[in-house]
Protein backbone atom coordinates (compact mmCIF):
# COMPACT_ATOMS: atom_id res chain seq x y z
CA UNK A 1 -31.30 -6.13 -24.77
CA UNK A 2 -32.19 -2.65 -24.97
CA UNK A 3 -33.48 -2.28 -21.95
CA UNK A 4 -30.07 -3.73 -20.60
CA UNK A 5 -28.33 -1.07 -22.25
CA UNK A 6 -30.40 1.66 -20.87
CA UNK A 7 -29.93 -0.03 -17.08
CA UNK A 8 -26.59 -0.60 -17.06
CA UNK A 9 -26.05 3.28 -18.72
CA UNK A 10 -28.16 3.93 -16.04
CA UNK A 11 -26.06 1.95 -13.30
CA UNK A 12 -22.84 3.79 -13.78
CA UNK A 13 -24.65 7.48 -13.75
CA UNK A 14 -25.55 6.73 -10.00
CA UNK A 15 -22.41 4.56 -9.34
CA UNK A 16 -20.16 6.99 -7.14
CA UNK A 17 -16.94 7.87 -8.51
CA UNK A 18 -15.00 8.29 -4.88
CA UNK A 19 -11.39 6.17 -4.98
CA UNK A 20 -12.33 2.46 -3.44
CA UNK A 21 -10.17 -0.19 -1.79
CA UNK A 22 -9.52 -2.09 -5.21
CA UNK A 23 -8.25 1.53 -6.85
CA UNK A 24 -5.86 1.83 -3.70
CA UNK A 25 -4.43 -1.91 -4.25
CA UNK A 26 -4.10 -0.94 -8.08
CA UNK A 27 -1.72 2.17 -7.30
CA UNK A 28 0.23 -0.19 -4.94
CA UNK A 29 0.24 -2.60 -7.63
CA UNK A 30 1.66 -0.20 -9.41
CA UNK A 31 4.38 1.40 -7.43
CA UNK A 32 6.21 -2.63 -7.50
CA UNK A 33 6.57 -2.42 -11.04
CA UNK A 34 9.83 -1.15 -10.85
CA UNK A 35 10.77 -4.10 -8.06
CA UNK A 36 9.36 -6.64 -10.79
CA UNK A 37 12.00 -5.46 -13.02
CA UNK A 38 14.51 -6.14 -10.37
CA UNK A 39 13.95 -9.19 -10.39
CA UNK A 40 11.63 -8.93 -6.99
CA UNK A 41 8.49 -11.52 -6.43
CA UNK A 42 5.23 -10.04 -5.58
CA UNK A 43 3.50 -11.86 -3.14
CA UNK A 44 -0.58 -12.36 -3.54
CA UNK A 45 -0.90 -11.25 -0.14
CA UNK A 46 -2.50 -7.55 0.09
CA UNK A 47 -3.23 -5.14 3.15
CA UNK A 48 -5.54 -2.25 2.85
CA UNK A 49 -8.12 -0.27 4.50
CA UNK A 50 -9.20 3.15 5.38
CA UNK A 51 -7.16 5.53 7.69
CA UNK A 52 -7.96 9.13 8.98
CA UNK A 53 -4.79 11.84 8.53
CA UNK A 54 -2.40 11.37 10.97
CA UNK A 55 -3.92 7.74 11.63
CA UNK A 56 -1.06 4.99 11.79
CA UNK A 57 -1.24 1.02 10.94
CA UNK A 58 0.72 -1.56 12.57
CA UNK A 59 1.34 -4.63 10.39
CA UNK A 60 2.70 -7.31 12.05
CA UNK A 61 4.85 -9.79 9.44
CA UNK A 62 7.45 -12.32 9.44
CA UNK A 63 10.15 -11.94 7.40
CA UNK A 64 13.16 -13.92 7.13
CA UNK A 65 17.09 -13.80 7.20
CA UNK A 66 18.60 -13.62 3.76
CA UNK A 67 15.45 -12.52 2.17
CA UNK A 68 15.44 -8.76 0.77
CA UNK A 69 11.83 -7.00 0.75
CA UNK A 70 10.37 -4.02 -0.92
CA UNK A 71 6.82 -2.95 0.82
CA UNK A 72 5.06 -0.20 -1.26
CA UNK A 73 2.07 1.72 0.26
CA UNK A 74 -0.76 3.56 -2.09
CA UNK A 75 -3.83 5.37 -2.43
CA UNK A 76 -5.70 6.78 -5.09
CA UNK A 77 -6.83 9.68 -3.79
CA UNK A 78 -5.00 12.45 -5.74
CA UNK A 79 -3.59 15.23 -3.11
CA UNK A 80 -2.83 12.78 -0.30
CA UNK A 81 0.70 12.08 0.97
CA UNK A 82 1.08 8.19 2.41
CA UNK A 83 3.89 7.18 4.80
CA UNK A 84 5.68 3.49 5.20
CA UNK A 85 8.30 2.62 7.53
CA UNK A 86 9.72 -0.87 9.35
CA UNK A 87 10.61 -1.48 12.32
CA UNK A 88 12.10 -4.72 14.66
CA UNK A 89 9.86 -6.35 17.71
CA UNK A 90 12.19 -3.97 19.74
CA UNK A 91 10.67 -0.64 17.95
CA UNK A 92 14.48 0.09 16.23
CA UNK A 93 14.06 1.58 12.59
CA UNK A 94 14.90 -1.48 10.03
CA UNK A 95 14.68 -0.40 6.79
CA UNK A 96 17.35 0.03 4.55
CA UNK A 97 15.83 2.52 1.91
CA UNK A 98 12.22 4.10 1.80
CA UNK A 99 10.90 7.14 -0.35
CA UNK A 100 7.88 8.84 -0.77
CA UNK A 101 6.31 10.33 -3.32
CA UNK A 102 2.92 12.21 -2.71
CA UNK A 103 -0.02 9.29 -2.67
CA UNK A 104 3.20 6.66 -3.08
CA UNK A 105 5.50 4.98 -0.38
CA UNK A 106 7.94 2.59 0.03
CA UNK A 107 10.75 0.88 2.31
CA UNK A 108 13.38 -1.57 1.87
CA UNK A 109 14.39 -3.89 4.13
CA UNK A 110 17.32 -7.14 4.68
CA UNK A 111 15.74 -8.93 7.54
CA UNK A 112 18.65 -9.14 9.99
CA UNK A 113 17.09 -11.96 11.52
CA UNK A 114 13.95 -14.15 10.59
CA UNK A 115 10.83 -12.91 13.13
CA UNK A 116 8.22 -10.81 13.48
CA UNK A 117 8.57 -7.15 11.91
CA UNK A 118 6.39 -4.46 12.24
CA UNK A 119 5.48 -1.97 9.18
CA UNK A 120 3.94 1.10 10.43
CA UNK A 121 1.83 2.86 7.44
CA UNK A 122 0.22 6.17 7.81
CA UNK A 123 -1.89 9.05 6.17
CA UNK A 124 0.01 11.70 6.65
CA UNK A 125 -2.25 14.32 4.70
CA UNK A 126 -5.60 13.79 2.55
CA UNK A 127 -8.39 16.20 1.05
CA UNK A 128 -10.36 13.50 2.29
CA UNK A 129 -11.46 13.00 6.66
CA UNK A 130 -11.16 8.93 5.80
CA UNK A 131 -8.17 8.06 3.01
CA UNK A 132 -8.86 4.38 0.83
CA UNK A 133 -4.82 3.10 1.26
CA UNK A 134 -3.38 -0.42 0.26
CA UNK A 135 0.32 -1.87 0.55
CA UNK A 136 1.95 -4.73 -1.47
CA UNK A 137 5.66 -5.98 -1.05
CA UNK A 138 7.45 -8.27 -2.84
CA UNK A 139 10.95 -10.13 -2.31
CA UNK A 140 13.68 -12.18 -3.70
């Protein structure tokens, strides 16, 4: 058992302490609390990755008419500033509300029709050359 111990003290000496995928999804996790309150579902369904500054994600994703959605982008890496925005299939600006907040983002948007939608995330600026982001979104 001892020798456990020692390992496993071991183990998280060496264990790097650079923001991961899971920390990312965490923070977005986070920044739908105040959705949850509203009353908005979170879906199970989680997008993440790694992006370079001024690197952008498309996310295709159908959404539907009479549905209301809150997407919320994060990252853990403290310093960073994260960027979310929605558009239709014909590239027109969707959302109805977004903010951002330093390593936090987030848009709003009432489907005006069900289809295909395209969320556009980005790094905007990192301390880091390759930025750990994740996005969540819930509904009602």
């Amino acid at each position: 058992m001892r020798r456990f111990l020692i390992l496993l003290g071991f183990c998280a000496l060496v264990t790097p302490s650079d923001a991961s995928l899971d920390d990312a999804i965490a923070s977005a996790v986070d920044a739908m609390a105040p959705y949850v309150k509203q009353g908005y579902n979170v879906r199970d369904d989680e997008w993440g990755g790694d992006l370079g500054v001024k690197e952008q994600k498309a996310i295709p994703h159908t959404m539907f008419k009479g549905n209301e959605y809150w997407f919320c982008m994060a990252t853990d890496v403290e310093g960073a500033r994260v960027s979310i925005h929605l558009y239709d299939n014909t590239g027109k600006l969707v959302e109805s509300d977004s903010w951002q907040k330093g390593r936090f983002a987030a848009a709003r948007v009432v489907p005006p029709a069900t289809g295909t939608y395209y969320i556009i995330v980005e790094v905007q600026s990192s301390p880091k050359e390759r930025t750990n982001w994740a996005m969540v979104y819930g509904y009602k």
